[in-house]
N, C-alpha and C. Protein backbone atom coordinates (compact mmCIF):
# COMPACT_ATOMS: atom_id res chain seq x y z
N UNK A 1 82.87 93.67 15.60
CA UNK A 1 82.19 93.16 16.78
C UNK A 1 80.77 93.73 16.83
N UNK A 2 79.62 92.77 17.48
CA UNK A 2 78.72 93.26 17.23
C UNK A 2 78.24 94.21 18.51
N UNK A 3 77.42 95.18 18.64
CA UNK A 3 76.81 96.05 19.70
C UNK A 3 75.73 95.49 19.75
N UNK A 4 75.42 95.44 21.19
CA UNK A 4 74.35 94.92 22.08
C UNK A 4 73.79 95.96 22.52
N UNK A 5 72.18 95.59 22.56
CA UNK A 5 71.34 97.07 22.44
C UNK A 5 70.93 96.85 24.22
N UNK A 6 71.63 95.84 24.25
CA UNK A 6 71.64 95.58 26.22
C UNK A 6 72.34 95.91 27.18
N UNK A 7 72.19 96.32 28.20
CA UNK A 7 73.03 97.21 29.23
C UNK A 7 73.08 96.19 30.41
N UNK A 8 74.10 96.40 31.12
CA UNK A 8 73.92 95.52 31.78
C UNK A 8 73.43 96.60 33.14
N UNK A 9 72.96 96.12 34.43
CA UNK A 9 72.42 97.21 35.32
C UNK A 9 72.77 96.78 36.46
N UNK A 10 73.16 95.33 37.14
CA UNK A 10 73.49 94.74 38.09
C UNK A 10 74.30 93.57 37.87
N UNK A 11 75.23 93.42 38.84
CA UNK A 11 76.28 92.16 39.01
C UNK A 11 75.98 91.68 40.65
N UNK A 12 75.19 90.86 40.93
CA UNK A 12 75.77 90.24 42.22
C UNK A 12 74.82 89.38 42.85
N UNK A 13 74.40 88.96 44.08
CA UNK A 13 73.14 87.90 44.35
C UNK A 13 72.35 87.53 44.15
N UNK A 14 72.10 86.59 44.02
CA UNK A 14 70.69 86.03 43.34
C UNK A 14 69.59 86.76 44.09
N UNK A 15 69.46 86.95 45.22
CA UNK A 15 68.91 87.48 46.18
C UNK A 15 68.31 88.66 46.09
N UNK A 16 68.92 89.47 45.60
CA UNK A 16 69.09 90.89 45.27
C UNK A 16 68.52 91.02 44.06
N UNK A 17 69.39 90.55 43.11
CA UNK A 17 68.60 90.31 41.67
C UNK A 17 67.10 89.64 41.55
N UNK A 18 67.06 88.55 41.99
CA UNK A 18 64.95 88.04 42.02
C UNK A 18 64.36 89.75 42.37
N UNK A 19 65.29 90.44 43.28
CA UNK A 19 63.72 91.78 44.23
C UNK A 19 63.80 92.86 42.86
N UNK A 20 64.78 92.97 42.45
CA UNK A 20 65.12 94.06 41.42
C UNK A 20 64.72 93.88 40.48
N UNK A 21 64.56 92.29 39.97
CA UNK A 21 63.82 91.80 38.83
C UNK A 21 61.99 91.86 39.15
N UNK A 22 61.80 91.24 40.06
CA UNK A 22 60.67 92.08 40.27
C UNK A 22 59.47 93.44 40.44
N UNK A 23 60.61 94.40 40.63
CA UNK A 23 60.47 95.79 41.20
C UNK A 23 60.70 96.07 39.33
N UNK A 24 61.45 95.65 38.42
CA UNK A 24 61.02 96.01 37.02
C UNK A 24 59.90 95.59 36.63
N UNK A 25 59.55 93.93 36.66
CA UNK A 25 58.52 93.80 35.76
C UNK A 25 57.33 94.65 36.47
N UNK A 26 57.44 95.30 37.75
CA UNK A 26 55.80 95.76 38.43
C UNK A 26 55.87 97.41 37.09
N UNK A 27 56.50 98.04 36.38
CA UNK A 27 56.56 99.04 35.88
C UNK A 27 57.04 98.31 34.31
N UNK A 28 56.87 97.08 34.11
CA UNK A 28 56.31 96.83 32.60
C UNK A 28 58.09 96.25 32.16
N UNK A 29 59.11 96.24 32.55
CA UNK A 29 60.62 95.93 32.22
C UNK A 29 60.82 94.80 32.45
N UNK A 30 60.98 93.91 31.54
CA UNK A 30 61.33 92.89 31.53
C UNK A 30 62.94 92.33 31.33
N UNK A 31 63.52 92.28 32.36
CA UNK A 31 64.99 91.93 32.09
C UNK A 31 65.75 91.28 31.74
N UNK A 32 66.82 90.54 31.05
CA UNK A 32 67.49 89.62 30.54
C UNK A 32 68.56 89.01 31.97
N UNK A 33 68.47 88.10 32.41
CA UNK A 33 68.98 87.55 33.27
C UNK A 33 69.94 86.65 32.81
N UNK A 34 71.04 86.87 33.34
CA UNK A 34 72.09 85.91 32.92
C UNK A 34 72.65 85.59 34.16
N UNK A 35 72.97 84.02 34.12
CA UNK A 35 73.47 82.94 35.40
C UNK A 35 74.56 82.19 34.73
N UNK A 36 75.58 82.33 35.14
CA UNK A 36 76.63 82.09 34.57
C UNK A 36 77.12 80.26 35.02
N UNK A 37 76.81 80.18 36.46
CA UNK A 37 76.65 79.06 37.29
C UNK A 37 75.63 78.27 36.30
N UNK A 38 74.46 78.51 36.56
CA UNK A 38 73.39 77.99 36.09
C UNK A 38 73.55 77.16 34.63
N UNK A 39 73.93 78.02 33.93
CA UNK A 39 74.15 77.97 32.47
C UNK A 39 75.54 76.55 32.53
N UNK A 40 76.00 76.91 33.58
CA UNK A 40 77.60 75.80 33.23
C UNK A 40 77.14 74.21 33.81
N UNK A 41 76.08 74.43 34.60
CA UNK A 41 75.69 73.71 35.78
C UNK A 41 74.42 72.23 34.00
N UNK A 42 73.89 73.38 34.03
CA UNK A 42 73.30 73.06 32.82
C UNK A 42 73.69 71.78 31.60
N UNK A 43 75.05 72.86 31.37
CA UNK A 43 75.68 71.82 30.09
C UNK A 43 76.75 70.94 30.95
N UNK A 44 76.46 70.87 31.95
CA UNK A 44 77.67 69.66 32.46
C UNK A 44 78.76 70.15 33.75
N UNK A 45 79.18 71.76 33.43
CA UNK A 45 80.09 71.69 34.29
C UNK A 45 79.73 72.45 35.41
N UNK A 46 81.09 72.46 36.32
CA UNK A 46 81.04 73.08 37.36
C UNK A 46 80.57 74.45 37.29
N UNK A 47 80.04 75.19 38.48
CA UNK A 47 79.53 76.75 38.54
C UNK A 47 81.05 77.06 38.77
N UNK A 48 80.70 78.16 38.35
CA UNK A 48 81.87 79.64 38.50
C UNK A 48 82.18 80.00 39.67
N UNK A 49 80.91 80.64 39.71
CA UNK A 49 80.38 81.53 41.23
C UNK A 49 78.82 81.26 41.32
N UNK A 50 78.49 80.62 42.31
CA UNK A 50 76.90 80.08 42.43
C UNK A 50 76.51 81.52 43.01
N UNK A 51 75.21 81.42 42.63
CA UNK A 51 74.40 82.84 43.11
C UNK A 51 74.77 84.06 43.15
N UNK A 52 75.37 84.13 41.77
CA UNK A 52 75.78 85.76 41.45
C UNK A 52 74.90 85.58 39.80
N UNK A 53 74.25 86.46 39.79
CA UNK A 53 73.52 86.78 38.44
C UNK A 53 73.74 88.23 37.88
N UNK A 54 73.75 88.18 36.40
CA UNK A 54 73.93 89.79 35.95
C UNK A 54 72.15 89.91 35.22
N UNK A 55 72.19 91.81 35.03
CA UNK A 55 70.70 91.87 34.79
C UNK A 55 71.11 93.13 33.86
N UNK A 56 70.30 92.23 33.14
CA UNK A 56 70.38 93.47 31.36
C UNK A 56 69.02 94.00 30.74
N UNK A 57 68.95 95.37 30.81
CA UNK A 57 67.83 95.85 30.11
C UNK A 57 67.95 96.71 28.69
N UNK A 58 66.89 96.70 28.05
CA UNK A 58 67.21 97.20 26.48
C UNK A 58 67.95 98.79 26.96
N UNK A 59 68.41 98.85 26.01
CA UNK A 59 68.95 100.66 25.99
C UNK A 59 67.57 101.50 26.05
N UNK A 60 67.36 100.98 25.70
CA UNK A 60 65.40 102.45 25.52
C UNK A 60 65.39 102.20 27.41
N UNK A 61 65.46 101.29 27.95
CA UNK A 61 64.39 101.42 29.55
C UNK A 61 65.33 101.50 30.41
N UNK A 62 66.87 102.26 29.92
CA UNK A 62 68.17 102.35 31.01
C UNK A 62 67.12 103.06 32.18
N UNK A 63 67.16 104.49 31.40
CA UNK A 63 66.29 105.43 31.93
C UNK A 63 65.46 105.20 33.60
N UNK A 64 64.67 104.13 33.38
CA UNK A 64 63.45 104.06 33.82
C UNK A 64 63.99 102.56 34.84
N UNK A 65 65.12 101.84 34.67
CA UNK A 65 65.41 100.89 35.38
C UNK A 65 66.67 101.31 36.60
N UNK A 66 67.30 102.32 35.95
CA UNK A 66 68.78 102.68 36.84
C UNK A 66 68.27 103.20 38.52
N UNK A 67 67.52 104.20 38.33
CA UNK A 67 66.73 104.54 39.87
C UNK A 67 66.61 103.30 40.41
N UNK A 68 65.96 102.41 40.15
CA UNK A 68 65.20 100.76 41.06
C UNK A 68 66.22 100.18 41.05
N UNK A 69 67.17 100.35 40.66
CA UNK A 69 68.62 99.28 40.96
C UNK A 69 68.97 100.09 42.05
N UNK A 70 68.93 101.17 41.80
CA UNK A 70 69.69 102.30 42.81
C UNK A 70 69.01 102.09 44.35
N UNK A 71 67.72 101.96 44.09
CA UNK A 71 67.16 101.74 45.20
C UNK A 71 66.68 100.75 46.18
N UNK A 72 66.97 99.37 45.79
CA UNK A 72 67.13 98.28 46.56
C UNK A 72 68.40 98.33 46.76
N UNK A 73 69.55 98.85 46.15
CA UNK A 73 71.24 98.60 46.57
C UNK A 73 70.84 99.26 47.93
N UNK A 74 70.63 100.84 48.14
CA UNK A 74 70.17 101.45 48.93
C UNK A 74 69.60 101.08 50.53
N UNK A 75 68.43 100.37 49.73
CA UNK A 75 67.61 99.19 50.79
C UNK A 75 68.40 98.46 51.56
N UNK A 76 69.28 97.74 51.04
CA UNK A 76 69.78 96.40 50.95
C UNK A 76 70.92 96.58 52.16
N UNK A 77 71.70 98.16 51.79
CA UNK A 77 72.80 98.27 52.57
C UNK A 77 72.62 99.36 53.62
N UNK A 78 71.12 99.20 54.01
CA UNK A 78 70.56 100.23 54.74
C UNK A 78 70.45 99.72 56.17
């Protein structure tokens, strides 16, 4: 099986995910976004779960992305 040099860092709202995806690229991280809905919606079928997205960053920028996840969850449920 192959290893993925991608982590995943978040599971859940689209909502949440756009601010977190943003709050990376302002410090240079560009994230891999995966829409599982989107993607099915795409080739024909039904969504899964609409507006839940996962967010993957390389292994080198765990580091430097885990705090800013940490801290809109924070925000969010504040």
């Amino acid at each position: 099986m192959h290893e993925s040099e991608y982590i995943k860092i978040f599971t859940g709202s689209f909502v949440i995910a756009k601010l977190i995806v943003s709050r990376l690229e302002e410090i240079g991280i560009s994230p891999v976004i995966k829409d599982e809905a989107e993607s099915g919606r795409l080739a024909g079928f039904g969504p899964s779960i609409p507006g839940i997205q996962e967010l993957y960053v390389h292994e080198d920028e765990l580091d430097k992305a885990a705090p800013i996840v940490e801290e809109v969850r924070s925000s969010m449920s504040a």
